[in-house]
Structures are given as C-alpha cells and as structure tokens.
C-alpha atoms as a PDB file:
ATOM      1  CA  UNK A   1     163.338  96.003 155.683  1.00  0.00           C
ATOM      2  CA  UNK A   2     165.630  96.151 152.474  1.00  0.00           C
ATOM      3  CA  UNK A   3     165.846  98.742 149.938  1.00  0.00           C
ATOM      4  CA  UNK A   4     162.697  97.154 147.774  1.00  0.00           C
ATOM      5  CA  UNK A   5     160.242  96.377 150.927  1.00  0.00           C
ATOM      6  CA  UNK A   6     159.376  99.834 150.781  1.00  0.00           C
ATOM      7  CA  UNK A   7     158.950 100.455 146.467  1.00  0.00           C
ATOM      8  CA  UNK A   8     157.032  96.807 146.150  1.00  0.00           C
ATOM      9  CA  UNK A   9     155.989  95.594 149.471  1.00  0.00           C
ATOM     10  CA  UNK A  10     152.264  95.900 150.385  1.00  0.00           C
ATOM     11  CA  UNK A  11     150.996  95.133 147.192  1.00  0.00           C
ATOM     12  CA  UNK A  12     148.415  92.417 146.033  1.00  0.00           C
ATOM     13  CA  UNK A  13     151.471  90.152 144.861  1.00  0.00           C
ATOM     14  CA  UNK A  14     152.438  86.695 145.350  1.00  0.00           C
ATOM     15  CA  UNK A  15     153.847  85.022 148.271  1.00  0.00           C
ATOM     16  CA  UNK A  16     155.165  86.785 152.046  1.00  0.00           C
ATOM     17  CA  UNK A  17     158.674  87.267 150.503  1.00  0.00           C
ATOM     18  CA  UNK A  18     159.821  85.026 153.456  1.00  0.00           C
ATOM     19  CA  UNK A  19     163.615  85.508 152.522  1.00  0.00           C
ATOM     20  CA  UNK A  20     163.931  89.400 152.849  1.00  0.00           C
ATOM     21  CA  UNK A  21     163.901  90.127 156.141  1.00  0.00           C
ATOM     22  CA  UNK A  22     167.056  87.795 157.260  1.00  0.00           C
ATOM     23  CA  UNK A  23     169.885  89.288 155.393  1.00  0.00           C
ATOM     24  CA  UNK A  24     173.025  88.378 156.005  1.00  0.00           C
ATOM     25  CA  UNK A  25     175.062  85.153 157.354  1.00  0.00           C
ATOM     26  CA  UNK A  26     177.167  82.804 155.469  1.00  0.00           C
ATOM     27  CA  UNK A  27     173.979  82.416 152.432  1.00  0.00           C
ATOM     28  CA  UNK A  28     174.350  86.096 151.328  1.00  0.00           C
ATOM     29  CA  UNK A  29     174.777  85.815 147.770  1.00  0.00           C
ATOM     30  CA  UNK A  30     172.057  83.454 147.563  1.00  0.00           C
ATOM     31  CA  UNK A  31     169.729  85.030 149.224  1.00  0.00           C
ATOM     32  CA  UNK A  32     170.284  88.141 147.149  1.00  0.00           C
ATOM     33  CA  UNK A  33     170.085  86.202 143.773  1.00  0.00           C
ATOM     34  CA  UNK A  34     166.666  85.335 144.912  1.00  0.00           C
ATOM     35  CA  UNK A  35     166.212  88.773 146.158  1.00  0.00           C
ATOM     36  CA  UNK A  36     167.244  89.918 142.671  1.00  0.00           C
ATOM     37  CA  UNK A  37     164.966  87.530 140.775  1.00  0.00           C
ATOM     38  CA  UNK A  38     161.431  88.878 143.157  1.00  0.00           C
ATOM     39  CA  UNK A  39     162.436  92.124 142.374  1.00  0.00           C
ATOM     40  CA  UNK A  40     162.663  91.193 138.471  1.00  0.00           C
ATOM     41  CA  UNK A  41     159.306  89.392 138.571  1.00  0.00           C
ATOM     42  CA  UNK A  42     157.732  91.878 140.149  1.00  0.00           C
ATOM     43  CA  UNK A  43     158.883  94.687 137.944  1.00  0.00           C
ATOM     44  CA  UNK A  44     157.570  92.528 135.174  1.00  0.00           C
ATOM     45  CA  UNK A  45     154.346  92.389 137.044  1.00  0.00           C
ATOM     46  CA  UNK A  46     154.176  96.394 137.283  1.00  0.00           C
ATOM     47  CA  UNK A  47     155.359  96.451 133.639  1.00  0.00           C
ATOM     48  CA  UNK A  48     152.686  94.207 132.856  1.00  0.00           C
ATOM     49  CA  UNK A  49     149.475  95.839 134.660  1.00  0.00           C
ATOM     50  CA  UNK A  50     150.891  99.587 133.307  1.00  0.00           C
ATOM     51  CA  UNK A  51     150.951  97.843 129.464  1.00  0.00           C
ATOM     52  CA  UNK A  52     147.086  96.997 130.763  1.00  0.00           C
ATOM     53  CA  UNK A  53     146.410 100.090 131.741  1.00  0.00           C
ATOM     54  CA  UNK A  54     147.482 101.964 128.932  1.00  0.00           C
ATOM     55  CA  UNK A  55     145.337 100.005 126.559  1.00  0.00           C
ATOM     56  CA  UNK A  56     142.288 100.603 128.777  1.00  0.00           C
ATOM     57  CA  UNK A  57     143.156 104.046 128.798  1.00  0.00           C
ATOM     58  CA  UNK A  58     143.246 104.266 125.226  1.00  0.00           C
ATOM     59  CA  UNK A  59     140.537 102.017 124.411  1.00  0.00           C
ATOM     60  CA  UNK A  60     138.235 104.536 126.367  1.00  0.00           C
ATOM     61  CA  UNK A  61     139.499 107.651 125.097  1.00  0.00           C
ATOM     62  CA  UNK A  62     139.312 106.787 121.303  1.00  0.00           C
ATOM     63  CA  UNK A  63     136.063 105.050 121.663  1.00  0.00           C
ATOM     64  CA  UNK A  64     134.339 107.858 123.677  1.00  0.00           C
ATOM     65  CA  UNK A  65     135.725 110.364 121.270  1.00  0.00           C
ATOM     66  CA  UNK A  66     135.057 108.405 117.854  1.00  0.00           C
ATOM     67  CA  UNK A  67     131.550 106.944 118.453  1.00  0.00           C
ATOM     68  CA  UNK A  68     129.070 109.003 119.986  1.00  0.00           C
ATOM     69  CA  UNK A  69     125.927 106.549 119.218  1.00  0.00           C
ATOM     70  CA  UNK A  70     127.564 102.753 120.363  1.00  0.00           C
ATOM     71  CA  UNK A  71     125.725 100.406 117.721  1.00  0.00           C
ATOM     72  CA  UNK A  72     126.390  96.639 117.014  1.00  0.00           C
ATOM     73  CA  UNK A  73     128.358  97.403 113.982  1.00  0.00           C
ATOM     74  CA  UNK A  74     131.181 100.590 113.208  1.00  0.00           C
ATOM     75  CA  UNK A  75     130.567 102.751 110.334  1.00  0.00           C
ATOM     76  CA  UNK A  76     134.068 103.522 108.019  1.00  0.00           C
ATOM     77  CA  UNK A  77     134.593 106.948 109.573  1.00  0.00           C
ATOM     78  CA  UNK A  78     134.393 105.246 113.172  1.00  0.00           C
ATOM     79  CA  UNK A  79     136.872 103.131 112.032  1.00  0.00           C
ATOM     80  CA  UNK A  80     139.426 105.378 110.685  1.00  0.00           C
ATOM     81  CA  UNK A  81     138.814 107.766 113.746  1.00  0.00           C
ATOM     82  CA  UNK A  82     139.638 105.068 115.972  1.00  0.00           C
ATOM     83  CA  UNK A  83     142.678 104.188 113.780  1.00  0.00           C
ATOM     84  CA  UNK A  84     143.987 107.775 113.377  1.00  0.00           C
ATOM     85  CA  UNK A  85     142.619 108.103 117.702  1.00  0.00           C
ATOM     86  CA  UNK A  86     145.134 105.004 118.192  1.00  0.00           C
ATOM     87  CA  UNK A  87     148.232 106.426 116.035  1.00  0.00           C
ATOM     88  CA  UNK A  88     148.213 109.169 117.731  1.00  0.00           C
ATOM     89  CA  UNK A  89     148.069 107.632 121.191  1.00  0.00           C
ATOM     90  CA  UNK A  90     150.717 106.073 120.570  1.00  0.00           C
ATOM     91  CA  UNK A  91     152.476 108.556 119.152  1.00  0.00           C
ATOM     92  CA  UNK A  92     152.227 110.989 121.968  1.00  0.00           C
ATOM     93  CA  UNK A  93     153.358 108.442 124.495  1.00  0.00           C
ATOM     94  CA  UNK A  94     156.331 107.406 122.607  1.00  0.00           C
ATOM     95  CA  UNK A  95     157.019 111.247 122.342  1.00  0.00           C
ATOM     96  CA  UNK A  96     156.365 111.539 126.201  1.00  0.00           C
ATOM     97  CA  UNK A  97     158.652 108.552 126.594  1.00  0.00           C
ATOM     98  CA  UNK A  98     161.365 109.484 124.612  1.00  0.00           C
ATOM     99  CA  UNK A  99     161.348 113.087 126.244  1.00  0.00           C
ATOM    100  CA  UNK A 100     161.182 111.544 129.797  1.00  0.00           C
ATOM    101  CA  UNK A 101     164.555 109.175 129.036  1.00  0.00           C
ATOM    102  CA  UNK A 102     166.393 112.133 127.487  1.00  0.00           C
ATOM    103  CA  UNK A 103     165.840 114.214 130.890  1.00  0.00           C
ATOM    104  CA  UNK A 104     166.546 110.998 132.965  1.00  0.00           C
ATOM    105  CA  UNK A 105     169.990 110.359 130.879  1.00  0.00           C
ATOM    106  CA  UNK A 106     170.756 113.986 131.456  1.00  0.00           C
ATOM    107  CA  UNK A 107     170.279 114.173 134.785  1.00  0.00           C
ATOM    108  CA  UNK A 108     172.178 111.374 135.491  1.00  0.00           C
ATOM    109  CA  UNK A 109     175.257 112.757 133.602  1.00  0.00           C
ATOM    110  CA  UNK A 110     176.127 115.603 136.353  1.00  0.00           C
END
C-alpha cells in the first residue's frame, strides 16, 4: 500500500480509494494528482471532525463547570462564566498550539 494507506486507510470515509493500489505505468502523474487531492480531502475531513470535537469538548467543560442547576433560562453570572470558560479555552489551546509549532519548527531545523 502507499505511504497514506496506512495514516488514513480504514477509516469510515468515502469511497474504496480504487486508484491507490496500482501505482505506476505510463498514468503516474495522474494517478498521483488524484492521489494528492484524497489525501487533501481527507485531511480536511480530519481537520473538520477535530474542529467538532473541540467545540464539544469545550461546550461540556464550560457548561459542567458554569451551571451546576441546568434551567430553561441562564442567569448573568452563567453567562459571563461561560464567556470568560470559552476565552480561556481558547486561549490555552492557541497557547498549546503555538508551543507545539515552535518545537515542530525546531526540530525540523537540525
């Protein structure tokens, strides 16, 4: 299998990705423009459900920690918790973010 059956295969994706397994032959750089364009959707897919997830994630942690009695309405101070709960969430993760690239680029500059 190519280098990306193994990072993206197996997952609950679109089609069978009929074109990877025959590489080669005279249609080469077409097949691996269409390689190169699964690939790039299905980052975008990843990219897409980890965006989801992080919004769950922070939905549930701001909630759970701002409103201890769920009612059909939120009082003020639930409302700036969650808004100060959500700044900060985001915050962090940009920090985490920003820290993770600066290791990566450094790394990568040995």
């Amino acid at each position: 299998m190519d280098k990306y059956g193994g990072k993206y295969g197996g997952g609950g994706g679109g089609g069978g990705g009929g074109g990877m397994s025959s590489m080669g032959g005279a249609s080469g750089a077409p097949q691996d423009a269409q390689i190169q364009a699964q690939v790039a959707q299905l980052e975008q897919q990843v990219n897409t459900e980890h965006v989801k997830m992080m919004i769950q994630l922070q939905q549930q942690t701001c909630f759970k920690k701002c409103v201890p009695k769920p009612g059909s309405t939120l009082d003020r101070g639930e409302q700036e918790c969650i808004g100060n709960c959500v700044d900060r969430f985001n915050e962090s993760f940009e920090f985490v973010t920003q820290t993770f690239i600066k290791a990566q680029q450094s790394m990568g500059g040995r």
